[in-house]
C-alpha atoms as a PDB file:
ATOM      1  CA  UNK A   1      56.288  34.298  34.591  1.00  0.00           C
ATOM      2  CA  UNK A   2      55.311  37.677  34.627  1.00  0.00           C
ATOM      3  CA  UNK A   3      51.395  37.061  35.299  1.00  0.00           C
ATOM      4  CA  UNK A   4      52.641  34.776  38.475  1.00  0.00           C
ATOM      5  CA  UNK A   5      54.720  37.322  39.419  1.00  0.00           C
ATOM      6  CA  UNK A   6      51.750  39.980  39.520  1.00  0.00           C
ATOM      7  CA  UNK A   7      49.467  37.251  41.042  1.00  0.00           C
ATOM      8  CA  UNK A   8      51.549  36.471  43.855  1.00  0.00           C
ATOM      9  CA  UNK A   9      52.228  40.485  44.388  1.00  0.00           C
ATOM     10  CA  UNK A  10      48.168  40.919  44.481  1.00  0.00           C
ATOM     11  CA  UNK A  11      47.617  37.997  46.546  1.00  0.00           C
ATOM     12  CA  UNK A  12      50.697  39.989  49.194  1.00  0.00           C
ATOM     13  CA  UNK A  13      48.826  42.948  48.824  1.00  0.00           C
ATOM     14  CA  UNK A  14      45.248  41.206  49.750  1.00  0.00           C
ATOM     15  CA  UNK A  15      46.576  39.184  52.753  1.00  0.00           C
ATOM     16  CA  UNK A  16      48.585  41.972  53.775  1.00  0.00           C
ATOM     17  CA  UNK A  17      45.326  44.208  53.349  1.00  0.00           C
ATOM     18  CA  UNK A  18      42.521  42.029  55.277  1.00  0.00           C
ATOM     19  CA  UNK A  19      45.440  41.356  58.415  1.00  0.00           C
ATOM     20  CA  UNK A  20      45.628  45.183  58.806  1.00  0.00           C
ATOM     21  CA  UNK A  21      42.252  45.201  58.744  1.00  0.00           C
ATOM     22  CA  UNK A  22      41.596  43.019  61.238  1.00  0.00           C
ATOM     23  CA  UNK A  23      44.154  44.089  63.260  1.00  0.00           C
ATOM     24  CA  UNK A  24      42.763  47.559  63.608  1.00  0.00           C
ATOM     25  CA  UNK A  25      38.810  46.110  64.040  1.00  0.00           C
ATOM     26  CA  UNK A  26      40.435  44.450  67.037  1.00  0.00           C
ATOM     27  CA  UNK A  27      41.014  47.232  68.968  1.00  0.00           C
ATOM     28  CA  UNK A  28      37.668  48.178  68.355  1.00  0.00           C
ATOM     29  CA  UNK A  29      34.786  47.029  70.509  1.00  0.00           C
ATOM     30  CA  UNK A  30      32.379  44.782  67.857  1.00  0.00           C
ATOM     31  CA  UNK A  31      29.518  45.388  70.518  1.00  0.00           C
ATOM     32  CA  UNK A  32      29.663  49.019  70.129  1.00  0.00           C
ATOM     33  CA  UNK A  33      30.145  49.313  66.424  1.00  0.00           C
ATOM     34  CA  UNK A  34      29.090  46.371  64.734  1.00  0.00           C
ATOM     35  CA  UNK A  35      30.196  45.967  61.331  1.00  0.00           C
ATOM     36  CA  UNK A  36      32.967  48.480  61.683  1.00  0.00           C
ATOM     37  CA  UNK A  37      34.890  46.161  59.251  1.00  0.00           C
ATOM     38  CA  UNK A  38      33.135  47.568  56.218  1.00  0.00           C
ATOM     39  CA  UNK A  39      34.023  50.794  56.701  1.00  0.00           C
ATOM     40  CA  UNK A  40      37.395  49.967  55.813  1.00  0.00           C
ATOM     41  CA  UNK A  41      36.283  48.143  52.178  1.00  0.00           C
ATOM     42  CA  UNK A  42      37.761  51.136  49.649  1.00  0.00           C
ATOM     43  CA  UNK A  43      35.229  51.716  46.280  1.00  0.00           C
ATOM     44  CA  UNK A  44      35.003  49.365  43.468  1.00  0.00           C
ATOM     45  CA  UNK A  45      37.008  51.368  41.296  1.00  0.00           C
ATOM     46  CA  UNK A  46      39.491  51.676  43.557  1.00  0.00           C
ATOM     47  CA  UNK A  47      40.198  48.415  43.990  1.00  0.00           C
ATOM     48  CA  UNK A  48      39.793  47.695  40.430  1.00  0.00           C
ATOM     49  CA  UNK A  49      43.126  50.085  40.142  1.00  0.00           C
ATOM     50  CA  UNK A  50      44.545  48.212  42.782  1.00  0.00           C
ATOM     51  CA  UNK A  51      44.511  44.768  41.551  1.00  0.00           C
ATOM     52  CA  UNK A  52      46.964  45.039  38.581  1.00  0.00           C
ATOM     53  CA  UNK A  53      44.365  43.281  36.378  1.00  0.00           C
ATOM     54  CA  UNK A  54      43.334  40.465  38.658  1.00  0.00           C
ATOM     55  CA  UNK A  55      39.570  42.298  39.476  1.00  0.00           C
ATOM     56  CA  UNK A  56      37.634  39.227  39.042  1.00  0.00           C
ATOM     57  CA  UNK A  57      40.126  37.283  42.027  1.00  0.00           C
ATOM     58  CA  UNK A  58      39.410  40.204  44.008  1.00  0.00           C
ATOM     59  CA  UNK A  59      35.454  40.244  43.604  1.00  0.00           C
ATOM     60  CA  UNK A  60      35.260  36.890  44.324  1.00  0.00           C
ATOM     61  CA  UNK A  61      37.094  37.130  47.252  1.00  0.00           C
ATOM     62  CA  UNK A  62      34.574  40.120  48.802  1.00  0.00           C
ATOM     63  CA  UNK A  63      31.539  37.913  47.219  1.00  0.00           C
ATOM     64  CA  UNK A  64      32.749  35.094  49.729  1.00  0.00           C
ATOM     65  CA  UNK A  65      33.497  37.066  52.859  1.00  0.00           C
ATOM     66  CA  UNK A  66      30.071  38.977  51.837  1.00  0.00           C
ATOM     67  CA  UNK A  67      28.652  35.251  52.133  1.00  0.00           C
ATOM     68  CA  UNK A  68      29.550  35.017  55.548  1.00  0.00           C
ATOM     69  CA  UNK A  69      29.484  38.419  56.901  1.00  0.00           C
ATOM     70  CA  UNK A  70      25.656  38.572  56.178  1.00  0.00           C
ATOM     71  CA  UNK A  71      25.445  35.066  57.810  1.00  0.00           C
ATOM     72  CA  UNK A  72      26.614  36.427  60.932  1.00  0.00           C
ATOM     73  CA  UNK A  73      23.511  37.196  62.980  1.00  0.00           C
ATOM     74  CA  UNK A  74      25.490  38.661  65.883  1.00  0.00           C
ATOM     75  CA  UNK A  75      26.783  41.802  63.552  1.00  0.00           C
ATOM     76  CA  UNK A  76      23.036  43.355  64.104  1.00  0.00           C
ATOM     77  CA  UNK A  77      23.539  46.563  61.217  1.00  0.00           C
ATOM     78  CA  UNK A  78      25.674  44.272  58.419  1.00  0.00           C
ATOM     79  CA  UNK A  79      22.551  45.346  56.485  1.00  0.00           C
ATOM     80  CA  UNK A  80      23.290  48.375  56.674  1.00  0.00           C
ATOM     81  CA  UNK A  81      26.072  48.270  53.830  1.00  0.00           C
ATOM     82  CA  UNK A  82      24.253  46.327  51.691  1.00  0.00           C
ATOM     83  CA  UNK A  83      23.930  47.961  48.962  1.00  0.00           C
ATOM     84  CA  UNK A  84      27.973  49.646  49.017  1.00  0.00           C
ATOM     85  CA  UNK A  85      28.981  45.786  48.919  1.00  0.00           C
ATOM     86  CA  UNK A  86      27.578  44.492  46.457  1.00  0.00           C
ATOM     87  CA  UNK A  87      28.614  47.432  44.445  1.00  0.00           C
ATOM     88  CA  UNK A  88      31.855  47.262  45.030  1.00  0.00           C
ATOM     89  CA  UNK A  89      31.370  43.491  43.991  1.00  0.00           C
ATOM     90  CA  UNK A  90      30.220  44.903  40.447  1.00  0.00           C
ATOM     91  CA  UNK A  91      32.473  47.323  39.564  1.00  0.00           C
ATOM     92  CA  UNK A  92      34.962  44.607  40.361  1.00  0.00           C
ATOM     93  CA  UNK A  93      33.774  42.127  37.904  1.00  0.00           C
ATOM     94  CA  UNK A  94      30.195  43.496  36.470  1.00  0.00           C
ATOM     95  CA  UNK A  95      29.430  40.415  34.536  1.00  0.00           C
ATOM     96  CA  UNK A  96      30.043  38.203  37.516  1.00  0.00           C
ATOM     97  CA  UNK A  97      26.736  36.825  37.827  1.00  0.00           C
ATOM     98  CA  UNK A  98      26.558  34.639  41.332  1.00  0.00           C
ATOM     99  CA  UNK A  99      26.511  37.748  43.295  1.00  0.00           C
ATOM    100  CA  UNK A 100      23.237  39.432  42.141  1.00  0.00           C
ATOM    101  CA  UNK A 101      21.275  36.789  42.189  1.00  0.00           C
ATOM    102  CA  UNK A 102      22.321  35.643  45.620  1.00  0.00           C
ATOM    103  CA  UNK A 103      22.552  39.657  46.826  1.00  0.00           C
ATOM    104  CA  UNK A 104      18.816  39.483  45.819  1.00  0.00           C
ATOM    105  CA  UNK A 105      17.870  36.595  47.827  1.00  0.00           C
ATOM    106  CA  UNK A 106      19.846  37.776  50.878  1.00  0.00           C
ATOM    107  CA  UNK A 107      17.330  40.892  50.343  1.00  0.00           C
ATOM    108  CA  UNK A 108      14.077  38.466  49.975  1.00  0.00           C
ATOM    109  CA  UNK A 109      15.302  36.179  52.637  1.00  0.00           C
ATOM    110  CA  UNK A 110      17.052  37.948  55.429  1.00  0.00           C
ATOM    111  CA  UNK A 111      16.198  41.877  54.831  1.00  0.00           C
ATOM    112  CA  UNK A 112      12.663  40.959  53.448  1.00  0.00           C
ATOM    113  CA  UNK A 113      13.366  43.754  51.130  1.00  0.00           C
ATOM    114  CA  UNK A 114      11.772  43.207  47.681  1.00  0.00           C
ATOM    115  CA  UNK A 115      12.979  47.044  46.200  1.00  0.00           C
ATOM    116  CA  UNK A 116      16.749  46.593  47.186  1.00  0.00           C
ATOM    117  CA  UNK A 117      16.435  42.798  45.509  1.00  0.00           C
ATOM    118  CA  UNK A 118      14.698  44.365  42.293  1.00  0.00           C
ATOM    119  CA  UNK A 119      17.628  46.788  42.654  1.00  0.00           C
ATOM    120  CA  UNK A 120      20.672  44.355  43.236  1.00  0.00           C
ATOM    121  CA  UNK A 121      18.747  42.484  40.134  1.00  0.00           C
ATOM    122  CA  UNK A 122      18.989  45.755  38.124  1.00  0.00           C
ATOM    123  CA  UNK A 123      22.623  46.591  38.690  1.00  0.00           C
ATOM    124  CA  UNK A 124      23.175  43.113  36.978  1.00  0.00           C
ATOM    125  CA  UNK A 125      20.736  43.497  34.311  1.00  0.00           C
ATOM    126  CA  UNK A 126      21.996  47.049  33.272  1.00  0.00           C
ATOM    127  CA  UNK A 127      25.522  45.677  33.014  1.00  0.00           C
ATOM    128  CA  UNK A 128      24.618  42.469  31.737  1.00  0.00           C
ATOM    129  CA  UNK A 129      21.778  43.095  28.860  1.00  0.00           C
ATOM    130  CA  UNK A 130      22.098  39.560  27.443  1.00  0.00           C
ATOM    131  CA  UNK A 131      21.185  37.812  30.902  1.00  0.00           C
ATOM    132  CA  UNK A 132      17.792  36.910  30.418  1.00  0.00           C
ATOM    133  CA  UNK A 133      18.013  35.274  34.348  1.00  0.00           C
ATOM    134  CA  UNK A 134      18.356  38.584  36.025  1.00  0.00           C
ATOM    135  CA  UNK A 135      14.916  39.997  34.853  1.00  0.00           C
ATOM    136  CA  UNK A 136      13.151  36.528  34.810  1.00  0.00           C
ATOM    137  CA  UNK A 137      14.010  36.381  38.571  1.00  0.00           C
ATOM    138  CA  UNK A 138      13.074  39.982  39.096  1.00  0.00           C
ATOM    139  CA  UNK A 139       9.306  39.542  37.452  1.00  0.00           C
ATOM    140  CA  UNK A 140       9.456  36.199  39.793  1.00  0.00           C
ATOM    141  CA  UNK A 141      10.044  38.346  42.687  1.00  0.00           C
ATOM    142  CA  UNK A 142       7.941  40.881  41.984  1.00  0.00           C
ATOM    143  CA  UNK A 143       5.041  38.747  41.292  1.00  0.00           C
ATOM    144  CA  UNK A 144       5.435  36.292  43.952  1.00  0.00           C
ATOM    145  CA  UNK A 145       6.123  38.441  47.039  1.00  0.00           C
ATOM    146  CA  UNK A 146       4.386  41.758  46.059  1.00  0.00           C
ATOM    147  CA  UNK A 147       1.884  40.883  43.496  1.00  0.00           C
ATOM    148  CA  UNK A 148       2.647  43.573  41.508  1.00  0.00           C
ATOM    149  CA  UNK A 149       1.827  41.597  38.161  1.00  0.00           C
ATOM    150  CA  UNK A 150       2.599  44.866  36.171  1.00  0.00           C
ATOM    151  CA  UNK A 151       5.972  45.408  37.297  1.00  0.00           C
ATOM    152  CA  UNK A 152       6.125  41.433  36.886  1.00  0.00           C
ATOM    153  CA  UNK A 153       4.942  41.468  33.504  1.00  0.00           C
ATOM    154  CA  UNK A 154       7.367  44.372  32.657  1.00  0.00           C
ATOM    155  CA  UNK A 155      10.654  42.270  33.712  1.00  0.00           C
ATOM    156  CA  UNK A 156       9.067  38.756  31.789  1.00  0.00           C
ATOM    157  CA  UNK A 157       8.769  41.549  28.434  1.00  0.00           C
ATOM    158  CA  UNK A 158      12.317  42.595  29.199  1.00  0.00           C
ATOM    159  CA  UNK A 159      13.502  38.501  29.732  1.00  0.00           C
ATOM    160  CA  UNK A 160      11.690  37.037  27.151  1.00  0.00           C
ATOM    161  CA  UNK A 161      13.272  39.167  24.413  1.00  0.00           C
ATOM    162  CA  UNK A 162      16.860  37.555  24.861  1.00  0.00           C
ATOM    163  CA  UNK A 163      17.972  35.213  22.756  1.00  0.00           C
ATOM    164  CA  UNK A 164      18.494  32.092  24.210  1.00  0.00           C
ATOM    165  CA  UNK A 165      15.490  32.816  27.042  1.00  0.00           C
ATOM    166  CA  UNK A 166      13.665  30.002  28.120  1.00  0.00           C
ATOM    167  CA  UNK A 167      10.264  29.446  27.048  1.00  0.00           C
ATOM    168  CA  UNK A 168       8.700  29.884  30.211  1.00  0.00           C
ATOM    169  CA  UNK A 169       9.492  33.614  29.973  1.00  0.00           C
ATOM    170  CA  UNK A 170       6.626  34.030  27.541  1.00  0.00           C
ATOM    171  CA  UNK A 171       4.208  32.354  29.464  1.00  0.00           C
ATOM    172  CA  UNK A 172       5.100  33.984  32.655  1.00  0.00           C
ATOM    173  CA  UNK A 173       4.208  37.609  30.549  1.00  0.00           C
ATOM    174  CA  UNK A 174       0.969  36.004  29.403  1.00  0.00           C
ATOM    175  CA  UNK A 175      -0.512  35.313  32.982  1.00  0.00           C
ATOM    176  CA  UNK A 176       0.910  38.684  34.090  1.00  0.00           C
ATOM    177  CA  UNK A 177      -0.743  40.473  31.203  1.00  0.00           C
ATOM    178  CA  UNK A 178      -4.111  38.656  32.586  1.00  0.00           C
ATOM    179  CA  UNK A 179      -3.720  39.309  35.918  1.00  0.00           C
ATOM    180  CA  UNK A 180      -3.210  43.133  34.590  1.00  0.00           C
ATOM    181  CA  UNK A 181      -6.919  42.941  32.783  1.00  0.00           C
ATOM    182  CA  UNK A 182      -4.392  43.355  29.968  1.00  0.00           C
ATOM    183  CA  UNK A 183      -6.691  40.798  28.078  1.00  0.00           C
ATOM    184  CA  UNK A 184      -5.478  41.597  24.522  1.00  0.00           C
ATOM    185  CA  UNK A 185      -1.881  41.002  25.125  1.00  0.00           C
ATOM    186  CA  UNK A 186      -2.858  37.581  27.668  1.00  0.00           C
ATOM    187  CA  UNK A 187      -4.781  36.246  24.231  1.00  0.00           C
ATOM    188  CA  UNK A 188      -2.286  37.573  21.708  1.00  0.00           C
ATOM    189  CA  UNK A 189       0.758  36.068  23.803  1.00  0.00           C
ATOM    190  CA  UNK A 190      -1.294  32.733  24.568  1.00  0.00           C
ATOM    191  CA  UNK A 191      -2.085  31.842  20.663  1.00  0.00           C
ATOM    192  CA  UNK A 192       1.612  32.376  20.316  1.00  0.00           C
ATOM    193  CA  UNK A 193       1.955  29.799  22.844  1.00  0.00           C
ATOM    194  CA  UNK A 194      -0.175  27.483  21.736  1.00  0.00           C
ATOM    195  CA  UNK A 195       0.850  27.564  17.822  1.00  0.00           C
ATOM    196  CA  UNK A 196       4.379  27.321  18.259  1.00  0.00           C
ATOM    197  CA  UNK A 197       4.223  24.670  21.591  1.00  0.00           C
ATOM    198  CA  UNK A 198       4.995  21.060  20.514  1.00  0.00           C
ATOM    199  CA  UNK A 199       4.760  19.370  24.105  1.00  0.00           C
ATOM    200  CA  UNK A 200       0.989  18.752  24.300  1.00  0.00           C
ATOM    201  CA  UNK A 201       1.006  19.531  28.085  1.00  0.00           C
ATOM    202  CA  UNK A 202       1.808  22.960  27.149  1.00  0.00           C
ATOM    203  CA  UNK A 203      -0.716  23.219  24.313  1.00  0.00           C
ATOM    204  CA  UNK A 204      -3.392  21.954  26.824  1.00  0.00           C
ATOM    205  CA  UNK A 205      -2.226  24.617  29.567  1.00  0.00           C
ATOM    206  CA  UNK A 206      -2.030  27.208  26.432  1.00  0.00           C
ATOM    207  CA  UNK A 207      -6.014  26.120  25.550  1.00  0.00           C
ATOM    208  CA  UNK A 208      -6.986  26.442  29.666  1.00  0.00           C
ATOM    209  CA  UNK A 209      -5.402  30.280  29.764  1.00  0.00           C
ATOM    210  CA  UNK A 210      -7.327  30.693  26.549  1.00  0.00           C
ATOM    211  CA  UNK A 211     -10.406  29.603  27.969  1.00  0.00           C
ATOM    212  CA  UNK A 212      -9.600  31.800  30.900  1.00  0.00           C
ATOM    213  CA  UNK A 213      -8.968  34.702  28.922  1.00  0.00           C
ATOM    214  CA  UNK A 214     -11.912  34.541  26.388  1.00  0.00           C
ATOM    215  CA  UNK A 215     -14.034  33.731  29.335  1.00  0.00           C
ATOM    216  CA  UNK A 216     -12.563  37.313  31.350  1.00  0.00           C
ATOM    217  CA  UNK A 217     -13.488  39.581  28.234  1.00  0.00           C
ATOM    218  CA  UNK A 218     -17.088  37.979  27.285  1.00  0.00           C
ATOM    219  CA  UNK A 219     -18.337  37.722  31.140  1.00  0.00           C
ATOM    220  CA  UNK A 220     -16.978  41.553  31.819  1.00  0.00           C
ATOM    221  CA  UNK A 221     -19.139  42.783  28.826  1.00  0.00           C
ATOM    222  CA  UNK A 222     -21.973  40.661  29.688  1.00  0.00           C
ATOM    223  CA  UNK A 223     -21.914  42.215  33.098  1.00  0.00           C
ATOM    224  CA  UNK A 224     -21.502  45.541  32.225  1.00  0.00           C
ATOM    225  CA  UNK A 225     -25.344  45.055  29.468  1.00  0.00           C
ATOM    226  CA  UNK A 226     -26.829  43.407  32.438  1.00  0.00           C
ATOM    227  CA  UNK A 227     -26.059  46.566  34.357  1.00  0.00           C
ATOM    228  CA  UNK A 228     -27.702  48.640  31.702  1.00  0.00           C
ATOM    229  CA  UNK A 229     -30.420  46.612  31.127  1.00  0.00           C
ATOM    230  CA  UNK A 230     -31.332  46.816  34.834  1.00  0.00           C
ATOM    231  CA  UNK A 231     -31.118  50.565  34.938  1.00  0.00           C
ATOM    232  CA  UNK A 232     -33.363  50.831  31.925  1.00  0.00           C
ATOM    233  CA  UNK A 233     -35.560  48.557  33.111  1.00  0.00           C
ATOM    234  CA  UNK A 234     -35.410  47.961  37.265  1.00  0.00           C
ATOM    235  CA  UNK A 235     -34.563  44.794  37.024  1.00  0.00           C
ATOM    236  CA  UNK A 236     -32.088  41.978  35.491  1.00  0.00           C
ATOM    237  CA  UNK A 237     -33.186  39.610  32.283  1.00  0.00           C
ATOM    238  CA  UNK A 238     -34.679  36.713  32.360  1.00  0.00           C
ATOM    239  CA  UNK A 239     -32.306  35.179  30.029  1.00  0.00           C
ATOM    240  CA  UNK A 240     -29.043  36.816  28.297  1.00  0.00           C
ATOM    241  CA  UNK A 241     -30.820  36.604  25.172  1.00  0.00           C
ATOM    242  CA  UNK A 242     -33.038  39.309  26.082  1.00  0.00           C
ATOM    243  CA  UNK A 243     -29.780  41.946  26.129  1.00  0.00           C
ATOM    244  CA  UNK A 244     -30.208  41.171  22.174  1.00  0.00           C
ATOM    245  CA  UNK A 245     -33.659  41.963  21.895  1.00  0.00           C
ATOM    246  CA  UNK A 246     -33.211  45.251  24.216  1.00  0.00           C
ATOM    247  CA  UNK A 247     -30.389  46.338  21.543  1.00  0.00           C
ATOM    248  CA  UNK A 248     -27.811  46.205  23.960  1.00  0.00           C
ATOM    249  CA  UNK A 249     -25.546  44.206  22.584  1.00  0.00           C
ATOM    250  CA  UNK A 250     -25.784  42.204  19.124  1.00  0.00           C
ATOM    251  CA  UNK A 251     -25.132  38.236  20.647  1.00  0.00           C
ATOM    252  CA  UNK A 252     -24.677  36.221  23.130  1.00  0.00           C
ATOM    253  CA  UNK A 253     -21.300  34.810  23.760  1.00  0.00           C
ATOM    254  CA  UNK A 254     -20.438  31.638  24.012  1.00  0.00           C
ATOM    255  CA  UNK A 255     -17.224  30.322  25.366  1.00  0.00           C
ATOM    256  CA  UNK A 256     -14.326  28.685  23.772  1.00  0.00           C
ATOM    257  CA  UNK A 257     -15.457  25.313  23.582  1.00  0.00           C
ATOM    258  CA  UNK A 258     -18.966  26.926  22.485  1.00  0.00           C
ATOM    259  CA  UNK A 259     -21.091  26.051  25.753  1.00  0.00           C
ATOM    260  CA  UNK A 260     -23.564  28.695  27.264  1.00  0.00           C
ATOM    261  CA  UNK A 261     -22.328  31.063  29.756  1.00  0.00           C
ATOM    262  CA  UNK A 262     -24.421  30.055  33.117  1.00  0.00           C
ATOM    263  CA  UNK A 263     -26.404  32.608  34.454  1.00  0.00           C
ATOM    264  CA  UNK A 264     -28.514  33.724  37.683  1.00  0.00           C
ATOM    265  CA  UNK A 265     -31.104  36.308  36.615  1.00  0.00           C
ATOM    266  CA  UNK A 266     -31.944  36.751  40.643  1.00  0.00           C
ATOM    267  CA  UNK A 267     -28.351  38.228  41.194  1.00  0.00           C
ATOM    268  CA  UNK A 268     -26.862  39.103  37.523  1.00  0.00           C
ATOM    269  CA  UNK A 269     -24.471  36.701  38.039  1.00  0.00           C
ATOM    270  CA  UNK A 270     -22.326  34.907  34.913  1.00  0.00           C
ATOM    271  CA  UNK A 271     -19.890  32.619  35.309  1.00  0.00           C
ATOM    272  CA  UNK A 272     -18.171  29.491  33.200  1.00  0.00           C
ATOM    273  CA  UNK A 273     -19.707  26.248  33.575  1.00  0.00           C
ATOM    274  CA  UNK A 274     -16.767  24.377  33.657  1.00  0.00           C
ATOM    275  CA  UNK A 275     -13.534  25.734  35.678  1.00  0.00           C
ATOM    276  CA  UNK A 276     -10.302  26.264  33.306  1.00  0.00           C
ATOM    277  CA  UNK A 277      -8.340  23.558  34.378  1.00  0.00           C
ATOM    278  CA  UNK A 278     -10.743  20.879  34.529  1.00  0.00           C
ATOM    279  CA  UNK A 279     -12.243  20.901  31.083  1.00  0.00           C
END
């Protein structure tokens, strides 16, 4: 009785709250100061005071009318607050999860604003360690829409740690760690991959990064002997085999399924004969 009886008291004070509210943004022109309304939205912990225990009713409540305040093109500065809503939404009720993730993709989507998504994503993550979905959609972020595979592969790290991630976490951190020249960790975290995996799909796509990887280290030390070669001698190789018999490096690499390296001795060129993912 007495939990209804606080219930009905916060759900008085809300109603009684947002018609004051609107009340007073009546009398103000919405042309001339466009999303006035949020002004009037007191702090997180505030409210958290305020709600005699009911926090989580009252963050979901901002969370919706956040939904369609941000859908309402004709407010032109509602991004203006961004960042002071979806606060207030997390002190609130910090392990409510809905909210960051779509706070982050009203920052990708309508504010085409990858650092205050990443951000939005952190708040969550920082209160909510054992969410491996917060950084797994950061690194996709970060990857996809600013190709910044280090930052990407930093947020698969953090994601892939948590128990219970999926295991598409891992993989996602190998093919960062590659596109980061980070060649080590890409073949380290790719045997992993491929040892543990028992779909065969995955083994195969395990095998093709493998490939990919081996393919990265041997070709950049090739090219870097044909580039000595040349300045010892004014000119490329005939053949790779003669950056063995010039003492410049002590064999010829082969690749992982043990086929020749092709090369162009006009140009210094190496390259696989076969491409990855059609072996």
């Amino acid at each position: 009785m007495r939990n209804n009886r606080s219930l009905g008291v916060l759900l008085i004070v809300l109603a009684l709250a947002f018609s004051g509210l609107k009340l007073k943004l009546d009398e103000i022109p919405r042309t001339k100061i466009p999303g006035a309304s949020v002004l009037y939205l007191p702090s997180g912990k505030y409210l958290k005071a305020a709600t005699f225990g009911y926090s989580s009713l009252a963050a979901d409540i901002i969370y919706i009318w956040a939904i369609q305040y941000y859908g309402d093109s004709s407010v032109s500065n509602r991004f203006d607050y961004f960042t002071r809503i979806f606060s207030v939404i997390s002190d609130l009720d910090p392990h409510y999860l809905d909210p960051y993730e779509i706070g982050a993709l009203i920052a990708i989507n309508d504010m085409r604003s990858v650092p205050l998504a990443l951000k939005v994503l952190d708040m969550g993550f920082a209160k909510n360690p054992d969410q491996w979905i917060l950084p797994l959609e950061a690194g996709h972020y970060a990857q996809l829409y600013e190709k910044d595979y280090a930052l990407a592969k930093e947020y698969y790290e953090k994601a892939m740690s948590i128990k219970g991630a999926p295991a598409v976490a891992k993989r996602l951190y190998a093919a960062s760690a590659y596109k980061t020249t980070d060649l080590k960790t890409a073949w380290e975290t790719w045997i992993e991959v491929y040892r543990t995996a028992t779909d065969e799909q995955i083994k195969k796509i395990a095998s093709n990064h493998l490939y990919e990887v081996k393919a990265a280290a041997d070709i950049g030390g090739l090219k870097a002997a044909l580039e000595k070669f040349k300045e010892r001698y004014g000119h490329f190789p005939d053949n790779l085999g003669q950056l063995v018999s010039a003492g410049i490096i002590s064999g010829v690499p082969k690749d992982l399924d043990d086929k020749d390296y092709l090369y162009d001795k006009e140009t210094g060129e190496v390259r696989t004969s076969v491409i990855p993912w059609k072996r």
